[in-house]
PDB file of N, CA and C in Angstrom:
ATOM      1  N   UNK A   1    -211.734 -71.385 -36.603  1.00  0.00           N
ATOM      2  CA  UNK A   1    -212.920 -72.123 -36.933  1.00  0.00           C
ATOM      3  C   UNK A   1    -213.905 -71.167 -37.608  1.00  0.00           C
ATOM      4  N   UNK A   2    -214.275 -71.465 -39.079  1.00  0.00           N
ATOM      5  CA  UNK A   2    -215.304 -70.660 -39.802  1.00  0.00           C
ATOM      6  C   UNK A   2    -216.636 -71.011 -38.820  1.00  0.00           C
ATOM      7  N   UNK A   3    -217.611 -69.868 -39.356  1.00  0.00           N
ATOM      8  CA  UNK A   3    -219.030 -69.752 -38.761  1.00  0.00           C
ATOM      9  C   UNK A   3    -219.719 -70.943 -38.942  1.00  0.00           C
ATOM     10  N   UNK A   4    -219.633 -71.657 -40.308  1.00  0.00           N
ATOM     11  CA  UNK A   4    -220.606 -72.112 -40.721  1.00  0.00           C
ATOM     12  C   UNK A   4    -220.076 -73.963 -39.781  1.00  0.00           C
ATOM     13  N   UNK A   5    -218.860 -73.898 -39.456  1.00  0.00           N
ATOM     14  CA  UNK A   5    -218.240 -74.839 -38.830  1.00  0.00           C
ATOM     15  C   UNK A   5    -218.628 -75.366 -37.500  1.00  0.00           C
ATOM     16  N   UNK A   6    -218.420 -74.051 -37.094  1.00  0.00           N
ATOM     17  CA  UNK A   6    -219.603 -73.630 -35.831  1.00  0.00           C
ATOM     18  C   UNK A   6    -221.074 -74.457 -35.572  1.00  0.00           C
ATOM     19  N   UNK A   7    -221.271 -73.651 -36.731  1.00  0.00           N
ATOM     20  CA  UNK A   7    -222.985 -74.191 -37.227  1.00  0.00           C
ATOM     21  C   UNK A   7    -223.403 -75.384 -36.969  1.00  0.00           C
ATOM     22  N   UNK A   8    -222.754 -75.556 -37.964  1.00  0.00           N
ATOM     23  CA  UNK A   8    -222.961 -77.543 -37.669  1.00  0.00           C
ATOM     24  C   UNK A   8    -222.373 -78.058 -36.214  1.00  0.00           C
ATOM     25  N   UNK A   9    -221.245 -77.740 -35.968  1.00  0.00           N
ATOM     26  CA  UNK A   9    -221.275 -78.240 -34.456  1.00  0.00           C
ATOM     27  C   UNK A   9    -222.365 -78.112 -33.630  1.00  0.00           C
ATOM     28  N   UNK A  10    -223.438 -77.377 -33.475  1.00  0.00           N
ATOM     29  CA  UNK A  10    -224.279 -76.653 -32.565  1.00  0.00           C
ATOM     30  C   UNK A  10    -225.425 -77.365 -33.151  1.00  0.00           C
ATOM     31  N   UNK A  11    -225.620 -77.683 -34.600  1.00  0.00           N
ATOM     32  CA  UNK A  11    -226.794 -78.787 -34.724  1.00  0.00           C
ATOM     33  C   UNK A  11    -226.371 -79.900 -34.473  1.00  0.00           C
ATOM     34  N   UNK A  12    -225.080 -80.166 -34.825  1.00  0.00           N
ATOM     35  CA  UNK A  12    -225.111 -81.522 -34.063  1.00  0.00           C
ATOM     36  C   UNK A  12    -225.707 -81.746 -32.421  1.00  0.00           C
ATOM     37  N   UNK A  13    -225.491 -80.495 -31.357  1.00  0.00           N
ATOM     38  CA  UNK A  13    -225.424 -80.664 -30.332  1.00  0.00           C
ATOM     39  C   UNK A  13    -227.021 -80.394 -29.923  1.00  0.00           C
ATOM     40  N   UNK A  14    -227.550 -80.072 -30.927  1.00  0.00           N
ATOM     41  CA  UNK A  14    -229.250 -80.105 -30.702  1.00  0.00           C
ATOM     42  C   UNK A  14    -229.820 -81.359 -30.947  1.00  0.00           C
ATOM     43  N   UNK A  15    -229.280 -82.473 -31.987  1.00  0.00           N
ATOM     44  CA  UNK A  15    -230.097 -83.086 -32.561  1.00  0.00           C
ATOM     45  C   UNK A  15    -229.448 -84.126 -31.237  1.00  0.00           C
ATOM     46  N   UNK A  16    -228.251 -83.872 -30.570  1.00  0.00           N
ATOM     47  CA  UNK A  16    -227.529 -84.720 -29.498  1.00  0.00           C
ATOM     48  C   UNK A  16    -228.572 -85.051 -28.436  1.00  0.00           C
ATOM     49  N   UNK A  17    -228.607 -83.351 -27.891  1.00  0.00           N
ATOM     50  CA  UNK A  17    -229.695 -83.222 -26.797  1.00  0.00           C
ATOM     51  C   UNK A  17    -231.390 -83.863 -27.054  1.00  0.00           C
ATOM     52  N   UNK A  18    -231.946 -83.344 -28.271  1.00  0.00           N
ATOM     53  CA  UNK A  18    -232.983 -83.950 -28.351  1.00  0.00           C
ATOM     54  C   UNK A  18    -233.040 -85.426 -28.268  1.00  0.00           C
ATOM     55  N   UNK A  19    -231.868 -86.455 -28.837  1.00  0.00           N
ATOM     56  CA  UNK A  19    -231.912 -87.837 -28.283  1.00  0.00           C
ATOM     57  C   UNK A  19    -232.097 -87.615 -26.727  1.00  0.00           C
ATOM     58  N   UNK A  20    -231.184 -87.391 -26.231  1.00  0.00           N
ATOM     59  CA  UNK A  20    -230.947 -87.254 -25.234  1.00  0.00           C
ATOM     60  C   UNK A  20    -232.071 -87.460 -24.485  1.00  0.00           C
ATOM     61  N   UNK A  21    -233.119 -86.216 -24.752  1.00  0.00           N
ATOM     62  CA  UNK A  21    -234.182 -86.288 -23.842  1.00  0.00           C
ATOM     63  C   UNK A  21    -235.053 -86.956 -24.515  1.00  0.00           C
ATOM     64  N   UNK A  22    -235.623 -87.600 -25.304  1.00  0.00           N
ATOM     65  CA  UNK A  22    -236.276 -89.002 -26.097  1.00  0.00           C
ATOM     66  C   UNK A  22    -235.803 -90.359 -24.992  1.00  0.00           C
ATOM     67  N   UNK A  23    -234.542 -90.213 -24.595  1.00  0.00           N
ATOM     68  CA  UNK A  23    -234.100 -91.670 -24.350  1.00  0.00           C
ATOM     69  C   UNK A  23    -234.419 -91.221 -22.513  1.00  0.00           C
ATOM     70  N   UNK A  24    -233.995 -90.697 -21.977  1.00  0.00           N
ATOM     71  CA  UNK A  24    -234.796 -89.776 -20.712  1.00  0.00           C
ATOM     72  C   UNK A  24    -235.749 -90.073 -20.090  1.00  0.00           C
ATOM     73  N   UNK A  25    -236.552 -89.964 -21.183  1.00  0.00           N
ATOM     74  CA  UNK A  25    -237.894 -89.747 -21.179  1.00  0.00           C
ATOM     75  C   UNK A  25    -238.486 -91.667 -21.103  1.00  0.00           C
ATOM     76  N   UNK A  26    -237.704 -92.299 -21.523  1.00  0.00           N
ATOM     77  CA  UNK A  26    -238.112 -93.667 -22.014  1.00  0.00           C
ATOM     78  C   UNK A  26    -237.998 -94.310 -20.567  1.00  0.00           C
ATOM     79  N   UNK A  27    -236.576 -93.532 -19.658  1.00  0.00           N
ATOM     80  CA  UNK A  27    -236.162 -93.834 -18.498  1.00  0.00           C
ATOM     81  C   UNK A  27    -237.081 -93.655 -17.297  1.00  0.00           C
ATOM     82  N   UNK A  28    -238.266 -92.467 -17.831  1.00  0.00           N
ATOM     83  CA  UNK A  28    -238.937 -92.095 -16.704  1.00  0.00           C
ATOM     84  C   UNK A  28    -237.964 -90.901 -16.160  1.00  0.00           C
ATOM     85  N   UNK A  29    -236.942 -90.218 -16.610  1.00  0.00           N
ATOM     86  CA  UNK A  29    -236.046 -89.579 -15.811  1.00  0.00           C
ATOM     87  C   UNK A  29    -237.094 -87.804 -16.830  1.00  0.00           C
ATOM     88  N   UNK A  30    -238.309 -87.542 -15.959  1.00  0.00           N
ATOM     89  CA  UNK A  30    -238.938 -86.515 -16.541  1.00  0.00           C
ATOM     90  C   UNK A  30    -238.289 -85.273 -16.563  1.00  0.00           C
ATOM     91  N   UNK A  31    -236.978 -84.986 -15.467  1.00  0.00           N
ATOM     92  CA  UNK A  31    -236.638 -83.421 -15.487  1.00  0.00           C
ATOM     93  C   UNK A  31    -235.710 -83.824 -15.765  1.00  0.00           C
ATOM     94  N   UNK A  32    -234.642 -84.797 -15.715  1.00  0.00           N
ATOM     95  CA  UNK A  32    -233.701 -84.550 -16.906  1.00  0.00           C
ATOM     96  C   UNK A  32    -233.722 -84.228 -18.913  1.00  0.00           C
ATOM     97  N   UNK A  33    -234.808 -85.374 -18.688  1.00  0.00           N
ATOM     98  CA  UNK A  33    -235.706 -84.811 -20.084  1.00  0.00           C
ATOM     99  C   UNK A  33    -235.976 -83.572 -20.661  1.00  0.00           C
ATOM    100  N   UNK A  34    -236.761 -83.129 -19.724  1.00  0.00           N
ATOM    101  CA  UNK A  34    -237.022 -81.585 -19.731  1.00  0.00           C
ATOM    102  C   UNK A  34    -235.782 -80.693 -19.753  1.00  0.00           C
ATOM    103  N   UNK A  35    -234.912 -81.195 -19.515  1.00  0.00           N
ATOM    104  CA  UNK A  35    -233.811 -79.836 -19.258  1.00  0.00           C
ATOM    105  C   UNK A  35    -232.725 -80.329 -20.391  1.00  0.00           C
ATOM    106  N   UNK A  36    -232.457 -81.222 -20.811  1.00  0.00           N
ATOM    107  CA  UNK A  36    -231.893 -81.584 -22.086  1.00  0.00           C
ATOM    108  C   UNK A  36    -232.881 -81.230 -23.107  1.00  0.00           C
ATOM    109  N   UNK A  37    -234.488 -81.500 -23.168  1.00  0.00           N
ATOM    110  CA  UNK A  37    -235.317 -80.586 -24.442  1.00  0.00           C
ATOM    111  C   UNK A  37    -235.142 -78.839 -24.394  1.00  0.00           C
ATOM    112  N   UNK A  38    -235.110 -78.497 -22.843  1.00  0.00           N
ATOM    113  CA  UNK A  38    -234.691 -76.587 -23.132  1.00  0.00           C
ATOM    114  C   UNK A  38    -233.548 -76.263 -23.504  1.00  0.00           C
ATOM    115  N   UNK A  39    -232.553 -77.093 -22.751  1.00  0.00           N
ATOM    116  CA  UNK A  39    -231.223 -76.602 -23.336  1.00  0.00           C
ATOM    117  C   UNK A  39    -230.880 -76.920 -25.128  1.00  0.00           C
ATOM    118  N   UNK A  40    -231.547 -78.166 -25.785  1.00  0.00           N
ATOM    119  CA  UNK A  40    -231.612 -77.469 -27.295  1.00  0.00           C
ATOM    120  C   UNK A  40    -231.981 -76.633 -27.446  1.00  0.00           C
ATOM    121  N   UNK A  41    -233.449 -76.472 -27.288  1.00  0.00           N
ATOM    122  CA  UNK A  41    -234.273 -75.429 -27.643  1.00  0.00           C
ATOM    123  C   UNK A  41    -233.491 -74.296 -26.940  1.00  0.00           C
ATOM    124  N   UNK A  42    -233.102 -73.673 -26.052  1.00  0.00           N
ATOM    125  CA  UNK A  42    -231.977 -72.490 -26.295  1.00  0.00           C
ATOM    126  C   UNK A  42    -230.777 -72.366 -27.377  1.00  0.00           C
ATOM    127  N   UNK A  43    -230.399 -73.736 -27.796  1.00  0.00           N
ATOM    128  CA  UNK A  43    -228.949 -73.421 -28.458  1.00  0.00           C
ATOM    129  C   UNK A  43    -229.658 -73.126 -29.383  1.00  0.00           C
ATOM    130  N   UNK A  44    -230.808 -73.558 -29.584  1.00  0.00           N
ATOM    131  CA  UNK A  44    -231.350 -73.460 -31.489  1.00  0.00           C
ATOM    132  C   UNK A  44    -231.658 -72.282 -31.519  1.00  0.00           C
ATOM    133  N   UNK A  45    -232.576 -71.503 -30.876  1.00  0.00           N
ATOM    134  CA  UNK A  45    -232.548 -70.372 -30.083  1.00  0.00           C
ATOM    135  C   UNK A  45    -231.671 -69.583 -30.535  1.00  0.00           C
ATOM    136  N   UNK A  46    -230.387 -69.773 -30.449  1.00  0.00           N
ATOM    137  CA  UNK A  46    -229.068 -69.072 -30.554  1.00  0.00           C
ATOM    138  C   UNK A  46    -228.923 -69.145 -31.629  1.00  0.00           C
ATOM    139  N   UNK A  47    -228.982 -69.860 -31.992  1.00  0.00           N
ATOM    140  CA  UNK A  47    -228.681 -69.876 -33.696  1.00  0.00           C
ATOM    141  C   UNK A  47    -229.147 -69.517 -34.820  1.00  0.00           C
ATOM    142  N   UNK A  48    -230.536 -69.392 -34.229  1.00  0.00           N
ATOM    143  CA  UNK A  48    -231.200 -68.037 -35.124  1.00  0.00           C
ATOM    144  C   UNK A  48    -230.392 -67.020 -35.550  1.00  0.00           C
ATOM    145  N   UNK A  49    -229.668 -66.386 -34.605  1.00  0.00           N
ATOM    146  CA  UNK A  49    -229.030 -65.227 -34.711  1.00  0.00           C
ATOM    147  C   UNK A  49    -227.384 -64.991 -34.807  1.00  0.00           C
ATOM    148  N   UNK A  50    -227.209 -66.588 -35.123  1.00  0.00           N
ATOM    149  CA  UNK A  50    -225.508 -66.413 -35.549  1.00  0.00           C
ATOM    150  C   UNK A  50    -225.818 -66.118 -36.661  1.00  0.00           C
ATOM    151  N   UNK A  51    -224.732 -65.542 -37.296  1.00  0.00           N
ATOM    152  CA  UNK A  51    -224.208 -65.167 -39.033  1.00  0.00           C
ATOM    153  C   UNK A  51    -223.611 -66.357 -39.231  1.00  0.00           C
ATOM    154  N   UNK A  52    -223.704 -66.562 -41.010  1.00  0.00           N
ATOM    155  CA  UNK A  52    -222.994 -67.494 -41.342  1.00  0.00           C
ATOM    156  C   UNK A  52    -221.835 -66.632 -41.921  1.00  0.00           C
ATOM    157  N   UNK A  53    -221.396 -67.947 -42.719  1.00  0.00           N
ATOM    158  CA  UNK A  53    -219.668 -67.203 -43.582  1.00  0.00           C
ATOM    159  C   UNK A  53    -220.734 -66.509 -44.935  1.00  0.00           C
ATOM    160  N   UNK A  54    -221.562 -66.774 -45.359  1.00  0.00           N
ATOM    161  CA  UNK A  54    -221.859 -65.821 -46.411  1.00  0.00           C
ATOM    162  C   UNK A  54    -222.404 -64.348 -46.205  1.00  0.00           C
ATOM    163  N   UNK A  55    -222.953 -64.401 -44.996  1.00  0.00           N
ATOM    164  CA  UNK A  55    -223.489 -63.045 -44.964  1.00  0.00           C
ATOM    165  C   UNK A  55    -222.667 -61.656 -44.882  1.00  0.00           C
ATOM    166  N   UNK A  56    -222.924 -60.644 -45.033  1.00  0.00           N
ATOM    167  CA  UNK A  56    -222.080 -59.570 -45.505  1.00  0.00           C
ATOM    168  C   UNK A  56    -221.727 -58.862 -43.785  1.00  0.00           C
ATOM    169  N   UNK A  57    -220.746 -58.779 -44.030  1.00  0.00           N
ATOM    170  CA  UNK A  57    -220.243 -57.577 -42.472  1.00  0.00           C
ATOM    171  C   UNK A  57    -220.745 -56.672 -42.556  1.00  0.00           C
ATOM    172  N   UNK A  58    -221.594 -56.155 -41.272  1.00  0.00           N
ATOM    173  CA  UNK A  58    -222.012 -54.799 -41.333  1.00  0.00           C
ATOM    174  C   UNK A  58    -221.113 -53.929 -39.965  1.00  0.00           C
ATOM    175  N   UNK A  59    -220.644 -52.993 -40.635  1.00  0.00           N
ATOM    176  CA  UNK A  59    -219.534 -51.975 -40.347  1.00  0.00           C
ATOM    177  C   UNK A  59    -220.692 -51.010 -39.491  1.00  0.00           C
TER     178      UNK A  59
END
């Protein structure tokens, strides 16, 4: 699996979670909410600092 393959899997799984806690939230379910909004906000987090497939290897 290329990086950039990756990538997109992992926004998908942010833009997942952020429903997630939108619809949660509609439930009144406040700390599930909350913990589906941090756990994007960590993966995105993470992803700051993946490489994609274009960037150069550093040796």
């Amino acid at each position: 699996m290329k990086k950039d393959e990756i990538r997109k899997m992992l926004q998908d799984d942010i833009e997942n979670f952020r429903s997630k806690a939108q619809h949660y939230d509609t439930l009144h379910l406040f700390e599930a909410a909350k913990y589906a909004d941090n756990l994007a906000s960590n993966i995105e987090l993470a992803l700051t600092t993946m490489p994609s497939d274009g960037d150069q290897k550093i040796y």
